[in-house]
C-alpha atoms as a PDB file:
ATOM      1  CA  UNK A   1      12.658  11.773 -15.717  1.00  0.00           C
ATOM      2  CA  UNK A   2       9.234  13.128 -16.681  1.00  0.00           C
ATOM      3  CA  UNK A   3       7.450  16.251 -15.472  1.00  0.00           C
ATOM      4  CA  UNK A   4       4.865  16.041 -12.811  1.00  0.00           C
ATOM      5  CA  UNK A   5       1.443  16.444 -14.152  1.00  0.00           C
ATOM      6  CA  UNK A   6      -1.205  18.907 -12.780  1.00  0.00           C
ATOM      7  CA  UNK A   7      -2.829  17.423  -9.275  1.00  0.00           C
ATOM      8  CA  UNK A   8      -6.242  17.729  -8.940  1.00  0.00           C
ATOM      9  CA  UNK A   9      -7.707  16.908  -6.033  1.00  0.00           C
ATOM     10  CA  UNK A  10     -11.402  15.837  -5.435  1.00  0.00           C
ATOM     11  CA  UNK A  11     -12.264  15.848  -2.021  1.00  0.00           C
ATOM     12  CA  UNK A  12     -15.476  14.115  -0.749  1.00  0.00           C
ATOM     13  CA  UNK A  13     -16.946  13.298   2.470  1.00  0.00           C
ATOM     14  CA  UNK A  14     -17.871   9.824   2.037  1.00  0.00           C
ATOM     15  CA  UNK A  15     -18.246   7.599  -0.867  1.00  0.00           C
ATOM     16  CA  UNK A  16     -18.319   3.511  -1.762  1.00  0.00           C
ATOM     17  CA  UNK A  17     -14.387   3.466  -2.741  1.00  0.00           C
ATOM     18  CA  UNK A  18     -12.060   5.563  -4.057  1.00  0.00           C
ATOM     19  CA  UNK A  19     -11.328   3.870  -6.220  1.00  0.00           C
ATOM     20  CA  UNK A  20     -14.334   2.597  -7.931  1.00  0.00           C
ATOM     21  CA  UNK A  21     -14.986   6.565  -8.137  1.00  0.00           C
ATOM     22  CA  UNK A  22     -11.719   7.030  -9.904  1.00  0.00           C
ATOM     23  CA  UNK A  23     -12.049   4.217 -12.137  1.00  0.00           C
ATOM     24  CA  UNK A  24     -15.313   6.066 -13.351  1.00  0.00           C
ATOM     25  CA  UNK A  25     -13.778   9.190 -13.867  1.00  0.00           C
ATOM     26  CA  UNK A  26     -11.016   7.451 -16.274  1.00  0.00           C
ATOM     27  CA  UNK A  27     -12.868   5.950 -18.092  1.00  0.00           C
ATOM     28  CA  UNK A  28     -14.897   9.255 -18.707  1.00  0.00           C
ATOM     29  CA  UNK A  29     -11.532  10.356 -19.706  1.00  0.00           C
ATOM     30  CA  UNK A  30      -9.534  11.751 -16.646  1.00  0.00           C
ATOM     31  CA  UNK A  31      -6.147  12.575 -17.187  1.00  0.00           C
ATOM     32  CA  UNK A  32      -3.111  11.721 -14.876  1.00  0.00           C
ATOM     33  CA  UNK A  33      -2.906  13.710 -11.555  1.00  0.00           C
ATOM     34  CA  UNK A  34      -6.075  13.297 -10.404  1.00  0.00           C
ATOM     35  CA  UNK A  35      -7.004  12.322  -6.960  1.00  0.00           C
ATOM     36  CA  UNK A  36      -9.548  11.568  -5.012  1.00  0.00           C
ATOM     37  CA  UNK A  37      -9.925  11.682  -0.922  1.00  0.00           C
ATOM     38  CA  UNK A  38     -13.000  10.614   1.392  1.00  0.00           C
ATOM     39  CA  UNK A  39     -12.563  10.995   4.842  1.00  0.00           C
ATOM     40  CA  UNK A  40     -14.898   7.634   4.874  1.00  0.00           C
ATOM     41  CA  UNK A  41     -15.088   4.541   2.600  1.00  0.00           C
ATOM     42  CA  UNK A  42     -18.165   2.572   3.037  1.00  0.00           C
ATOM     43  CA  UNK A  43     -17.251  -0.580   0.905  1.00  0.00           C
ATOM     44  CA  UNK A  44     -13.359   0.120   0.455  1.00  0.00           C
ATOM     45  CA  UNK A  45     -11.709  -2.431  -1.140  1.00  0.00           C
ATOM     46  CA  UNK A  46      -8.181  -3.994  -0.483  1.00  0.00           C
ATOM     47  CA  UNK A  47      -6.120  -7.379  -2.428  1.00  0.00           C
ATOM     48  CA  UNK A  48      -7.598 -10.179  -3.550  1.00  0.00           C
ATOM     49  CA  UNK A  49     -11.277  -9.081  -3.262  1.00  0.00           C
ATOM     50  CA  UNK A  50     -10.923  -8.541   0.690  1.00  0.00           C
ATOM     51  CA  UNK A  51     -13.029  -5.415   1.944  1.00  0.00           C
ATOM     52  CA  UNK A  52     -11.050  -2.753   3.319  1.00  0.00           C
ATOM     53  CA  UNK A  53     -12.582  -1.371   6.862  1.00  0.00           C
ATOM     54  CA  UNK A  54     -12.473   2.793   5.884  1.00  0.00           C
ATOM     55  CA  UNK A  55     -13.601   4.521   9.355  1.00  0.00           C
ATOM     56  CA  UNK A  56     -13.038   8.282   9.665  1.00  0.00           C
ATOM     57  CA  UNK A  57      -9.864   9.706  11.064  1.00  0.00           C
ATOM     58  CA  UNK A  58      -7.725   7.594   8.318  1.00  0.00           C
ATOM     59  CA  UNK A  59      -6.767   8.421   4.869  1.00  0.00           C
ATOM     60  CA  UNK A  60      -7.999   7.345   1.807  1.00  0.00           C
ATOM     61  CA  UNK A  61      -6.829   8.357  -1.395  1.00  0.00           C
ATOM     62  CA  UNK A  62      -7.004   7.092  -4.828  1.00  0.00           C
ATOM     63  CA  UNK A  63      -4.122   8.919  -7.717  1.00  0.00           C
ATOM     64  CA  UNK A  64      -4.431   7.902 -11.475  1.00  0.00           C
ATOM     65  CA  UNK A  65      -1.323   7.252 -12.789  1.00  0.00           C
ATOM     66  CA  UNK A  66       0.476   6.031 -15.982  1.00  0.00           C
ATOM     67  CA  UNK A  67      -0.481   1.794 -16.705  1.00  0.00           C
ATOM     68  CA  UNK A  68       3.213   1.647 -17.993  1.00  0.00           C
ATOM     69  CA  UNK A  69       3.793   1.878 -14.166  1.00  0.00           C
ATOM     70  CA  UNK A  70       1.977  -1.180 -12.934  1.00  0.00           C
ATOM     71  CA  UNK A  71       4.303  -3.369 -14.698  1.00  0.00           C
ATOM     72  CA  UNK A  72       2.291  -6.511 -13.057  1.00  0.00           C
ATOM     73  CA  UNK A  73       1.014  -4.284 -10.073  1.00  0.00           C
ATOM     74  CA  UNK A  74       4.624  -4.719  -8.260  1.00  0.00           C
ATOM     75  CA  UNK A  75       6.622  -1.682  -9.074  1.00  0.00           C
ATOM     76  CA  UNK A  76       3.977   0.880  -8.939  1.00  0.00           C
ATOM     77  CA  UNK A  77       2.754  -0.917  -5.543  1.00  0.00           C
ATOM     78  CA  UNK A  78       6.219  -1.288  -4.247  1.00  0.00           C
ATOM     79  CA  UNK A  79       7.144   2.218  -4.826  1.00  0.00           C
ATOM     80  CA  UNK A  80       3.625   3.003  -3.380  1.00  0.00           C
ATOM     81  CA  UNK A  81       5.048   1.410  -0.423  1.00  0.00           C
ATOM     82  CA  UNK A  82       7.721   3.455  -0.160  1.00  0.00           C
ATOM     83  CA  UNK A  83       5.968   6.421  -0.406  1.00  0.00           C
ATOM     84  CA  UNK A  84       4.087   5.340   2.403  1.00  0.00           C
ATOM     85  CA  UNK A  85       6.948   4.770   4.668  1.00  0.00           C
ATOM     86  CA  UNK A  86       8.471   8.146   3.531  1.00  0.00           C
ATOM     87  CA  UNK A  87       5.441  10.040   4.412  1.00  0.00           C
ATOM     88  CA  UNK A  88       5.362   8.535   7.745  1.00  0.00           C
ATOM     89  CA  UNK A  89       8.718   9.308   8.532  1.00  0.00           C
ATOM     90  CA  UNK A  90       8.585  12.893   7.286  1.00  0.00           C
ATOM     91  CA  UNK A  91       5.332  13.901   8.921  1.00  0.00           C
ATOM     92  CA  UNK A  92       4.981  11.142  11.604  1.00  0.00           C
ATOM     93  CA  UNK A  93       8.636  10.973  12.401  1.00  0.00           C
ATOM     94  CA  UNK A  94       7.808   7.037  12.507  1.00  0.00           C
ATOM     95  CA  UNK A  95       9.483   4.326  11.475  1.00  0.00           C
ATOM     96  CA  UNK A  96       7.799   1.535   9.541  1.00  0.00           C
ATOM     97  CA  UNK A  97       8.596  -1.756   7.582  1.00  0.00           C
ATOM     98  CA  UNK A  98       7.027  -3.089   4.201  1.00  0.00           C
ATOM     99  CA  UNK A  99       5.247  -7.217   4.242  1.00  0.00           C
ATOM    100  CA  UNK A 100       5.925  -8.077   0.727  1.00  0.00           C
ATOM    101  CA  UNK A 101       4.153  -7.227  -1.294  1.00  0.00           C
ATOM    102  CA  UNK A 102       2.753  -3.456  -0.330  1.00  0.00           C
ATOM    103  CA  UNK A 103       1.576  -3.981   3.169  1.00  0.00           C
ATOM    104  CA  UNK A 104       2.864  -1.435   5.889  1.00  0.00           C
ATOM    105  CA  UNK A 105       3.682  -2.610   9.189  1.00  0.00           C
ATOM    106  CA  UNK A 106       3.714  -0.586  12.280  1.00  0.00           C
ATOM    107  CA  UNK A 107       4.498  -2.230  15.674  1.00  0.00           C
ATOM    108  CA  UNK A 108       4.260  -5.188  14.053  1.00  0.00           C
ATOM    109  CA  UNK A 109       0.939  -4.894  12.630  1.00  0.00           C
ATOM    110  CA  UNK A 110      -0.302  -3.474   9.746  1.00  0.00           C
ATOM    111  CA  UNK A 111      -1.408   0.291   9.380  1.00  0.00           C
ATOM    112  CA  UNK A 112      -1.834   0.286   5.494  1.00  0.00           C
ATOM    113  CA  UNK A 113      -3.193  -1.304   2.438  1.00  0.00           C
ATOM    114  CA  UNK A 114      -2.318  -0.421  -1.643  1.00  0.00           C
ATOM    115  CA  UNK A 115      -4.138  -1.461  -4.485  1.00  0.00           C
ATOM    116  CA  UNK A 116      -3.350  -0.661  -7.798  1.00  0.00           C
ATOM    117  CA  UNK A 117      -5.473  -1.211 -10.748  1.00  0.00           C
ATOM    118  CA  UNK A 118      -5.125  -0.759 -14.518  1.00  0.00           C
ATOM    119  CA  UNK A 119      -7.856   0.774 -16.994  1.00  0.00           C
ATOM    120  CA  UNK A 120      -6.541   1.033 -20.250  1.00  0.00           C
ATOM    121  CA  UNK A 121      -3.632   3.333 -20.260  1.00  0.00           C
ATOM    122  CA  UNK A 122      -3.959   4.657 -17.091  1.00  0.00           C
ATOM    123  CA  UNK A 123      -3.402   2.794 -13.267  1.00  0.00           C
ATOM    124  CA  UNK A 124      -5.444   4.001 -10.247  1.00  0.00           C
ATOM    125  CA  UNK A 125      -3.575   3.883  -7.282  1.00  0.00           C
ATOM    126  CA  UNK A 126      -5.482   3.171  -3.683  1.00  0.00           C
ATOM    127  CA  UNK A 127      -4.194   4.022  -0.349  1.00  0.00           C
ATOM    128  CA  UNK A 128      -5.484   3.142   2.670  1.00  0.00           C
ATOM    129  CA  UNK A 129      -4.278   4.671   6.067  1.00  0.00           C
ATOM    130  CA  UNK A 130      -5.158   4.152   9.655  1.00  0.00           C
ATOM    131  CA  UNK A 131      -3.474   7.533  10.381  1.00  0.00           C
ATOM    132  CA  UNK A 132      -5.950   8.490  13.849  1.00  0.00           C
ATOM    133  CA  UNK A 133      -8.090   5.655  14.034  1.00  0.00           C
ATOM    134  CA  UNK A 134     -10.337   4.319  17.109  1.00  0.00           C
ATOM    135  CA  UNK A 135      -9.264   0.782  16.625  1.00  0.00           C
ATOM    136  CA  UNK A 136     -12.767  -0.407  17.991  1.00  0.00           C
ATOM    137  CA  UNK A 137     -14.178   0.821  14.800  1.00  0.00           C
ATOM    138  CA  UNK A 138     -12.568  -2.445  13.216  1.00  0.00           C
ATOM    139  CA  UNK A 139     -14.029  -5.328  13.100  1.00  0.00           C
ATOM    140  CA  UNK A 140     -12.825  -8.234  15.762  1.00  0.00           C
ATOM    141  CA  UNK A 141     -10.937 -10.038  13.312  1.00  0.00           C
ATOM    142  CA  UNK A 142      -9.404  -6.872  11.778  1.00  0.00           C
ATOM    143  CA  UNK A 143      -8.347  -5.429  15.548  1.00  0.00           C
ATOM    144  CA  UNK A 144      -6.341  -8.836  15.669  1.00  0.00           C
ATOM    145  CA  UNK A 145      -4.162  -7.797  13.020  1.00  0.00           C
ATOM    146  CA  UNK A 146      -4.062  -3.956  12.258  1.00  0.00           C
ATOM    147  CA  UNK A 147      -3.269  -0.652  13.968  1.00  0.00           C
ATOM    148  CA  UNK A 148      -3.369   3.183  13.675  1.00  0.00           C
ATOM    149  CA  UNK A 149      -0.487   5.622  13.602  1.00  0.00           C
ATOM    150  CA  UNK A 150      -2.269   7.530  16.126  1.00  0.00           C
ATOM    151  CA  UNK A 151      -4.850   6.611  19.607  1.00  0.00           C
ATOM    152  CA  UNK A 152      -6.667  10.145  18.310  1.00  0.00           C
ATOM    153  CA  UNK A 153      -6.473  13.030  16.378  1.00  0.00           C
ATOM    154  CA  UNK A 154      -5.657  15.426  19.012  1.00  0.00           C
ATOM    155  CA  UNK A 155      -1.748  13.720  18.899  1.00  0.00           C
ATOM    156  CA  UNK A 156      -1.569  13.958  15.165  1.00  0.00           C
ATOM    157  CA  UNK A 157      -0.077  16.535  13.214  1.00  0.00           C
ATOM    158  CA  UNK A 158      -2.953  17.742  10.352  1.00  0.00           C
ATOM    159  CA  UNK A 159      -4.299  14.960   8.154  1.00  0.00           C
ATOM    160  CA  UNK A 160      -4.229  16.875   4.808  1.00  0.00           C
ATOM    161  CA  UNK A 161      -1.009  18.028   5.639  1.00  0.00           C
ATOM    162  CA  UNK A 162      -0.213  14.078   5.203  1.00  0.00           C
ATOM    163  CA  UNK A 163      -2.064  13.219   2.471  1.00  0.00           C
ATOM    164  CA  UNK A 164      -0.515  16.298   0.888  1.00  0.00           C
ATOM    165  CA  UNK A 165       3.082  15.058   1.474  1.00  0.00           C
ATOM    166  CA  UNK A 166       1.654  11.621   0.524  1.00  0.00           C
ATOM    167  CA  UNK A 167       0.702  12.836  -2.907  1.00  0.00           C
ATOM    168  CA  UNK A 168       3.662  14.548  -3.884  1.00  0.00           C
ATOM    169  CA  UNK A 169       5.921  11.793  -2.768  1.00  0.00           C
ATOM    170  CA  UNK A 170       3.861   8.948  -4.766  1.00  0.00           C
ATOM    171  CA  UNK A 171       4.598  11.238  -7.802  1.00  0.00           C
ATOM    172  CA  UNK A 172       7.464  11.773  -7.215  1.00  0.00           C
ATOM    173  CA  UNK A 173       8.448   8.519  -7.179  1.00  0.00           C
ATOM    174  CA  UNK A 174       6.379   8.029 -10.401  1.00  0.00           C
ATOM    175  CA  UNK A 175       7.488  10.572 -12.463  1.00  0.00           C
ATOM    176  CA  UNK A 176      11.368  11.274 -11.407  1.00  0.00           C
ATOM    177  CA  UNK A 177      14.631   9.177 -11.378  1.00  0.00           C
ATOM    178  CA  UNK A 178      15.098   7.882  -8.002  1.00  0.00           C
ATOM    179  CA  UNK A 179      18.078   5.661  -8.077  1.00  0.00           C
ATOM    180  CA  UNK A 180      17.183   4.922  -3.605  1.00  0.00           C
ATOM    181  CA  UNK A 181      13.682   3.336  -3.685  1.00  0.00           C
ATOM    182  CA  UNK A 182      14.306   0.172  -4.599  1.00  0.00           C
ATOM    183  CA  UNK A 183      17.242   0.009  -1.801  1.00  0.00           C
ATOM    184  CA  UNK A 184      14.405   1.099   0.380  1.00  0.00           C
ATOM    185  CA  UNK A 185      11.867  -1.055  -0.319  1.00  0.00           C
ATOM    186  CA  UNK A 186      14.183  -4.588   0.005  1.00  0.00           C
ATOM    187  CA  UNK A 187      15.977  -2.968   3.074  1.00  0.00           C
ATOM    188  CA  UNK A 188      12.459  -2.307   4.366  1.00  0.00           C
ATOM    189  CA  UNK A 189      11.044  -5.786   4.089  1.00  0.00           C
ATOM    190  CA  UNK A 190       9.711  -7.310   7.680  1.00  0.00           C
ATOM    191  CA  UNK A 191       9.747 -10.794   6.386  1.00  0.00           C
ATOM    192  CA  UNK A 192      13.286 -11.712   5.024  1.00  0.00           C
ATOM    193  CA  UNK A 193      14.672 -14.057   7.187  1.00  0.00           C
ATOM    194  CA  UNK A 194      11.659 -15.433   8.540  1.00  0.00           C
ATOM    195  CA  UNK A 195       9.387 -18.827   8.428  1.00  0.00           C
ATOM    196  CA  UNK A 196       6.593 -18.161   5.893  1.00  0.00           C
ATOM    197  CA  UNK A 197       3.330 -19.933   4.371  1.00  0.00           C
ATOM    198  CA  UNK A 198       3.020 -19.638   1.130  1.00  0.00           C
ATOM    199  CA  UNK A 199      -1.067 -18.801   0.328  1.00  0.00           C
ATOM    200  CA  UNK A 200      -3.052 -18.566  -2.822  1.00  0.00           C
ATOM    201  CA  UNK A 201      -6.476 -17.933  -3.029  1.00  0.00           C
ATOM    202  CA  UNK A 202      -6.482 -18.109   1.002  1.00  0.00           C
ATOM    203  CA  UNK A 203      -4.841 -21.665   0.437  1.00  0.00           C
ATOM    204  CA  UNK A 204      -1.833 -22.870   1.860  1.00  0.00           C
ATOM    205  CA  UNK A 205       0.406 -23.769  -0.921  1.00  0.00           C
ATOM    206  CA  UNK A 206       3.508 -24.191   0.866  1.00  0.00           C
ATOM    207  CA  UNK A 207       6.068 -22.788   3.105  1.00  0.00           C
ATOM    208  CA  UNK A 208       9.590 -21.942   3.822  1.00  0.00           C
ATOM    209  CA  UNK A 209      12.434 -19.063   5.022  1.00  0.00           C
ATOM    210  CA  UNK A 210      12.027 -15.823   2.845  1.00  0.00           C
ATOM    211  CA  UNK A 211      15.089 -15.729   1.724  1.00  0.00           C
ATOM    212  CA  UNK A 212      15.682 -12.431  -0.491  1.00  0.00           C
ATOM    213  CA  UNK A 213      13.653  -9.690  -2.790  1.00  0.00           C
ATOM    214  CA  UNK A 214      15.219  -9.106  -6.386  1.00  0.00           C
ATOM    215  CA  UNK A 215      15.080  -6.135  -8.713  1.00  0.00           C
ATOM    216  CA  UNK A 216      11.842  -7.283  -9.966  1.00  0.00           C
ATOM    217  CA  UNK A 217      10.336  -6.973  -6.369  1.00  0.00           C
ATOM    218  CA  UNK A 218       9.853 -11.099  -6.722  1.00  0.00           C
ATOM    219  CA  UNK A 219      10.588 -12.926  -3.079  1.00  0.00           C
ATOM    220  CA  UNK A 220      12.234 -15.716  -3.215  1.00  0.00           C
ATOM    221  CA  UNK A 221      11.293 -18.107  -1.118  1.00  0.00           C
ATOM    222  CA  UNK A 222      14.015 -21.464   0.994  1.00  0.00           C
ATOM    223  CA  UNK A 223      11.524 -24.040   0.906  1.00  0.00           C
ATOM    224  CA  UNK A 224      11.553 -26.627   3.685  1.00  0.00           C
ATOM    225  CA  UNK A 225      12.816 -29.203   0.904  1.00  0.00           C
ATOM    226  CA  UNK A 226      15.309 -26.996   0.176  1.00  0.00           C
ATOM    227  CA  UNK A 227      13.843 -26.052  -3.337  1.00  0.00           C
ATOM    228  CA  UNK A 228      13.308 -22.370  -3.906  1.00  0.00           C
ATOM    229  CA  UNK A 229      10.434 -20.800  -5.381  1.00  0.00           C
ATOM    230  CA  UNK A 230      10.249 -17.369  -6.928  1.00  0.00           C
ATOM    231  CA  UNK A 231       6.984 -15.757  -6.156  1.00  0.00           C
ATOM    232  CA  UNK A 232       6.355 -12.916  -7.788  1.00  0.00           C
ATOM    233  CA  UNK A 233       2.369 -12.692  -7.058  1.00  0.00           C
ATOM    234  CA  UNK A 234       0.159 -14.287  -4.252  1.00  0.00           C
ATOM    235  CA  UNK A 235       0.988 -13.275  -0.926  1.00  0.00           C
ATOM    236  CA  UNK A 236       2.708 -14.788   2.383  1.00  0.00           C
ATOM    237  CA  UNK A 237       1.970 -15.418   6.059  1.00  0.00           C
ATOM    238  CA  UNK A 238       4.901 -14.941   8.587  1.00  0.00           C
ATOM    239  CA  UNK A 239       5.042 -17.329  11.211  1.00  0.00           C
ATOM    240  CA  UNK A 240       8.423 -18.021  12.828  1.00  0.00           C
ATOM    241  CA  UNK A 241      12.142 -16.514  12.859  1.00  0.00           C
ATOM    242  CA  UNK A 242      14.338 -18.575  10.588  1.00  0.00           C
END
């Protein structure tokens, strides 16, 4: 168990991505606790290159956090994940499910994205809500697939006051022993049990049941041949029940 560091927050009305703006300030030598928030993103980013559509009314944070967290991205995204759902669920009083690897799903579609990157010694951390989002904002092929916590504002309890339990449970997570998360995140998973294509680089590479999620945060995956393959990066399309 470690001690939290000191949070500072950086609050900014719009910017590129948060964290591209983070990544600058560590390597000008930020220190671990800060954040920054935009209530837009104009080029947000998410996985695997992809852009990340940032309009107002959802949260976007970035947190700089210790590299010995990111342990090949999965813990520190996994427990990100969980400190999604928590947040949810303690200011929301919703109840959501994790796609491996760090997506959140609500109602079946996805209200979240987490990217973790590492600079040196230090990880930023990106979050990406759709907390009160007009869905129209998205692009077509985004609306297909994603949805917000909330139709508008007026039905939401204060953003900040989410970010701000958002924030303290990422470090928490971080920083203190908590012997639960990892429970949460494989109990959490929307996928086990279910037909899935295996993709890299937007490629299908193969497919099968998902079958589990070890202590590493690896799924492993039944394929149809009955061979099982241990994935622990790349990322999975659901299809069918198993």
């Amino acid at each position: 168990m470690s001690a939290l560091p000191e949070i500072r927050i950086h609050e900014l009305e719009e910017i590129d991505s948060t964290n591209r703006f983070l990544m600058d300030m560590a390597k000008d030598g930020a220190a671990c606790g800060t954040v920054v928030v935009a209530r837009r993103q104009s080029s947000g980013r998410g996985r695997l290159g992809r852009s990340f559509s940032s309009p107002e009314g959802g949260v976007y944070v970035s947190m700089l956090l210790p590299a010995a967290q990111l342990d090949g991205g999965f813990f520190l995204t996994a427990k990100a994940g969980v400190a999604v759902r928590r947040t949810i669920k303690q200011v929301c009083n919703k109840e959501c499910g994790i796609k491996w690897v760090n997506d959140i799903i609500y109602k079946n579609r996805k209200v979240c994205g987490i990217l973790a990157q590492g600079y040196g010694d230090k990880a930023v951390l990106g979050i990406g809500v759709n907390y009160a989002v007009d869905i129209n904002q998205f692009p077509d092929d985004v609306r297909e697939i994603a949805c917000s916590l909330y139709d508008c504002p007026q039905d939401a309890p204060p953003i900040r006051v989410f970010i701000d339990a958002l924030i303290r449970n990422v470090y928490s997570l971080v920083y203190k022993d908590d012997e639960n998360w990892l429970e949460e995140y494989k109990g959490s998973s929307t996928i086990i049990g279910n037909k899935v294509l295996i993709l890299k680089a937007g490629a299908v590479t193969g497919s099968g049941i998902a079958a589990s999620i070890d202590d590493s945060c690896y799924l492993h995956v039944i394929g149809d041949d009955g061979k099982e393959t241990v994935l622990s990066t790349g990322e999975v399309s659901v299809r069918t029940k198993g």
